[in-house]
Protein backbone atom coordinates (compact mmCIF):
# COMPACT_ATOMS: atom_id res chain seq x y z
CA UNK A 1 -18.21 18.43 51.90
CA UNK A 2 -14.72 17.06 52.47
CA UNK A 3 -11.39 18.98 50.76
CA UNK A 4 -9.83 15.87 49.12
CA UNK A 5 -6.42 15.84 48.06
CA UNK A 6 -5.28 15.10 44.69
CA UNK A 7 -3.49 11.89 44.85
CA UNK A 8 0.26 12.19 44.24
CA UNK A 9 1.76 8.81 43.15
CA UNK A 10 4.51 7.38 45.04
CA UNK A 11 8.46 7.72 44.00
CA UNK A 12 9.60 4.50 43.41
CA UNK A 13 11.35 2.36 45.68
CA UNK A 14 15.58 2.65 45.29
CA UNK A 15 15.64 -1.36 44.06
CA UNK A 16 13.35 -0.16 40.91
CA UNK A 17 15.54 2.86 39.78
CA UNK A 18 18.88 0.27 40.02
CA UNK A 19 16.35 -2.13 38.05
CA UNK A 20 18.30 -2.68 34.31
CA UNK A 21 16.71 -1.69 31.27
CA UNK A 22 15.76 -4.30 29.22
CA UNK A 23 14.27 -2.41 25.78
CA UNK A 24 17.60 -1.89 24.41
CA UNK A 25 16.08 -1.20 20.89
CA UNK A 26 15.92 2.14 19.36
CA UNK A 27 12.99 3.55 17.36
CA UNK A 28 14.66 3.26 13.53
CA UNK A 29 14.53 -0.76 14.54
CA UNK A 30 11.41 -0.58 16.61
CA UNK A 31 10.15 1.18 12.94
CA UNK A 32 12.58 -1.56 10.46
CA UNK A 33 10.62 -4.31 13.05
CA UNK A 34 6.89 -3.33 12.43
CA UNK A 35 7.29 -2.39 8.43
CA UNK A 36 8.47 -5.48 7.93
CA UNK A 37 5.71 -7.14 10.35
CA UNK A 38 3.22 -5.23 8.00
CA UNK A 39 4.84 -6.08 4.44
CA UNK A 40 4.71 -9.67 5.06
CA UNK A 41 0.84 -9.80 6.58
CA UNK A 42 0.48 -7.79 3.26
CA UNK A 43 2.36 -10.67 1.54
CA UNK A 44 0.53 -13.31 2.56
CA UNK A 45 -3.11 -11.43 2.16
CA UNK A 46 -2.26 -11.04 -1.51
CA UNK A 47 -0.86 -14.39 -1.97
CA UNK A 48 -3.82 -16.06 -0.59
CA UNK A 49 -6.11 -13.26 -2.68
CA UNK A 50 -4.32 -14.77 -5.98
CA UNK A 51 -4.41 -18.40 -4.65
CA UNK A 52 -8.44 -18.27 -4.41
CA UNK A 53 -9.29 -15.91 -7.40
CA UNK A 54 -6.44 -16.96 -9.74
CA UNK A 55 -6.65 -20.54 -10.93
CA UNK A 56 -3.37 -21.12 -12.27
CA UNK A 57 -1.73 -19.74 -9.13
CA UNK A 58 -4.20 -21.95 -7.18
CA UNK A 59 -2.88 -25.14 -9.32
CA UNK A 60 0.98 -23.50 -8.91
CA UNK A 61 0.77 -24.21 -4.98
CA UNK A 62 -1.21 -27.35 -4.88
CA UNK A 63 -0.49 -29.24 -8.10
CA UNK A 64 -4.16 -29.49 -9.40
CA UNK A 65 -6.91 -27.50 -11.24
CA UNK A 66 -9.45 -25.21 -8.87
């Protein structure tokens, strides 16, 4: 049997710690961004919902009777 060594990972390189960040965003927007990403798939699952089951919102959008 051979003793193997756990493998350490490397420190990165000097260029990649002067690298700039780029995620400037903090996690109350990262939070605002992805409620409001949610609320409107929501939206748009209950507006289509009431389009197909509810015929006067179906003739509201398209101008005709179901």
């Amino acid at each position: 049997m051979s003793d193997s060594k756990p493998v350490v990972p490397e420190k990165p390189e000097a260029s990649e710690e002067n690298e700039p960040k780029w995620d400037y965003t903090t996690s109350g927007q990262t939070f605002f961004i992805g409620a409001l990403t949610v609320g409107l798939n929501l939206l748009v699952l209950i507006l289509f919902l009431l389009y197909k089951t509810v015929p006067s919102v179906h003739a509201f959008f398209t101008g005709k009777p179901v």
